[in-house]
Protein backbone atom coordinates (compact mmCIF):
# COMPACT_ATOMS: atom_id res chain seq x y z
CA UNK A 1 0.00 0.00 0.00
CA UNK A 2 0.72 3.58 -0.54
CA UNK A 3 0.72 6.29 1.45
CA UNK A 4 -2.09 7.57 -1.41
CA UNK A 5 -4.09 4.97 0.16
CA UNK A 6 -3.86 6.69 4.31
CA UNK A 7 -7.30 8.30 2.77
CA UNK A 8 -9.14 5.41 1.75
CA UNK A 9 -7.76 3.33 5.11
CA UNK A 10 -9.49 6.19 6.94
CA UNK A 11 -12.62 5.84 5.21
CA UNK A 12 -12.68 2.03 5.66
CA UNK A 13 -11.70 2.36 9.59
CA UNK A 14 -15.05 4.69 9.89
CA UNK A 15 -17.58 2.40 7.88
CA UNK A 16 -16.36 -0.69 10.12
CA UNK A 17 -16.75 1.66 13.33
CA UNK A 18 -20.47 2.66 12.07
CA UNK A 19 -21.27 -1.20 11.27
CA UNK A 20 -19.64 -1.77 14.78
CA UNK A 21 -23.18 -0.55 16.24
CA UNK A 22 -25.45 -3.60 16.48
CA UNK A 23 -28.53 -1.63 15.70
CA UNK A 24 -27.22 0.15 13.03
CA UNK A 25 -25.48 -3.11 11.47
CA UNK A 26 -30.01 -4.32 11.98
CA UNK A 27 -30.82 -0.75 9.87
CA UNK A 28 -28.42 -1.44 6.92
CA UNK A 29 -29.41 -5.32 7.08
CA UNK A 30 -32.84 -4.16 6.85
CA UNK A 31 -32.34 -2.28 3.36
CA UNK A 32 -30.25 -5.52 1.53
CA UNK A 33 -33.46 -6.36 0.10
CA UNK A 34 -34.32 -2.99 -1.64
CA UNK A 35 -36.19 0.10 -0.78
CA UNK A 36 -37.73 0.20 2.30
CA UNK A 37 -39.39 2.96 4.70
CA UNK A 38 -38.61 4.46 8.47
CA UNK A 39 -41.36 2.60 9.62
CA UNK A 40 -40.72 -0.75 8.24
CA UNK A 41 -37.15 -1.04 9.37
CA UNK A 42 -38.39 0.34 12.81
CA UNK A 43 -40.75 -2.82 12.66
CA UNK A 44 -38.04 -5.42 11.41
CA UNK A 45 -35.16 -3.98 13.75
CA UNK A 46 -37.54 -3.68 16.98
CA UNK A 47 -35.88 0.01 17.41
CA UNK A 48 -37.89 3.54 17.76
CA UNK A 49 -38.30 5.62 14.25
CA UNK A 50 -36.50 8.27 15.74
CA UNK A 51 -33.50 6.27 16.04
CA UNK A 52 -33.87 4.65 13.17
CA UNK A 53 -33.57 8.17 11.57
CA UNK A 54 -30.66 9.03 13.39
CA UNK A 55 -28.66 5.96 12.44
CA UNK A 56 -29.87 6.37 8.52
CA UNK A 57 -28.70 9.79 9.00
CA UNK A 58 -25.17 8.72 9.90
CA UNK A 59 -25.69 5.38 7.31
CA UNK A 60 -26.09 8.14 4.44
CA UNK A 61 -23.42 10.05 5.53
CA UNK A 62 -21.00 7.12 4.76
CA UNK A 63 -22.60 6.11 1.46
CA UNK A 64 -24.00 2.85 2.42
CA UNK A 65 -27.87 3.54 2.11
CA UNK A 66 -29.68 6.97 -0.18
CA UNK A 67 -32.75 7.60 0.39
CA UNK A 68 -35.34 7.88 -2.72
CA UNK A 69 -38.36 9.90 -2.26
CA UNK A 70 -41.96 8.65 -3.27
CA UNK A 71 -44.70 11.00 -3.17
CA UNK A 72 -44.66 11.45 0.61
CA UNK A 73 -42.35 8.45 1.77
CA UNK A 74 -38.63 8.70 1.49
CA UNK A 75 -37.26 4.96 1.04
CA UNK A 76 -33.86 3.63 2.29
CA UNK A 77 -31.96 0.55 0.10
CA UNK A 78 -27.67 -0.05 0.35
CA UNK A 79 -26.21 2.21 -1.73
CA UNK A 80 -24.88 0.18 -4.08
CA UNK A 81 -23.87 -3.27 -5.02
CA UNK A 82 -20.69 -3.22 -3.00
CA UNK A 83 -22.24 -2.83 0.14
CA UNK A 84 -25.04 -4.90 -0.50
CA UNK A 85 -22.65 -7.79 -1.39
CA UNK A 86 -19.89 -6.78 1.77
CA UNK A 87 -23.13 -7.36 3.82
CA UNK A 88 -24.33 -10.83 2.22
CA UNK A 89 -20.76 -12.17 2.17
CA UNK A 90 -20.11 -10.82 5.41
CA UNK A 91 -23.79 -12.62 7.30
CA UNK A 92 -22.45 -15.71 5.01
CA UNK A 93 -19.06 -15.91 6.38
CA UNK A 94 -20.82 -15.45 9.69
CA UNK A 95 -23.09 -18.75 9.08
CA UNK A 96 -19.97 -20.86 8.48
CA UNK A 97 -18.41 -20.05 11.62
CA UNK A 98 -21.45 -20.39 13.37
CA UNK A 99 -21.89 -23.83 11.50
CA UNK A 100 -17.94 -24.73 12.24
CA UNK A 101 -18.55 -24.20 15.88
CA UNK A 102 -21.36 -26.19 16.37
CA UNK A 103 -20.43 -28.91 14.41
């Protein structure tokens, strides 16, 4: 590595802080699946929809979810395929360990 790459180390370091939250690793897990509202991932993640806002707020701010607007609703998916697919590998690898440790 470069010393070009101190920026993108520093960007990296502050998504796997932000996923370090258990509630906000539920949020993002909640939009894998595609666009989704406050309310729903309030429902699937058992957390308040203030909350919820805050830690989309911060999610956004890292460029893992965007929010799309429909008529009155804004709706939250990843923000792209990358993050979608860290997050699926990621609950994956997480399945084999459990499965290694149990078996």
């Amino acid at each position: 590595m470069t010393g070009g790459d101190d920026a993108r180390i520093a960007i990296l370091a502050e998504t796997f802080r932000l996923l370090g939250d258990p509630t906000r690793l539920r949020v993002l897990l909640a939009c894998v699946e595609g666009p989704v509202a406050v309310g729903e991932i309030a429902s699937r993640t058992g957390a308040s929809q203030p909350l919820v806002s805050h830690h989309l707020r911060l999610l956004r701010g890292a460029r893992l979810v965007r929010g799309e607007r429909r008529q009155r609703r804004v709706l939250y998916a990843t923000d792209d395929a990358h993050v979608r697919d860290m997050l699926l590998d990621m609950l994956a690898h997480a399945a084999e360990d459990a499965a290694a440790s149990t078996g």
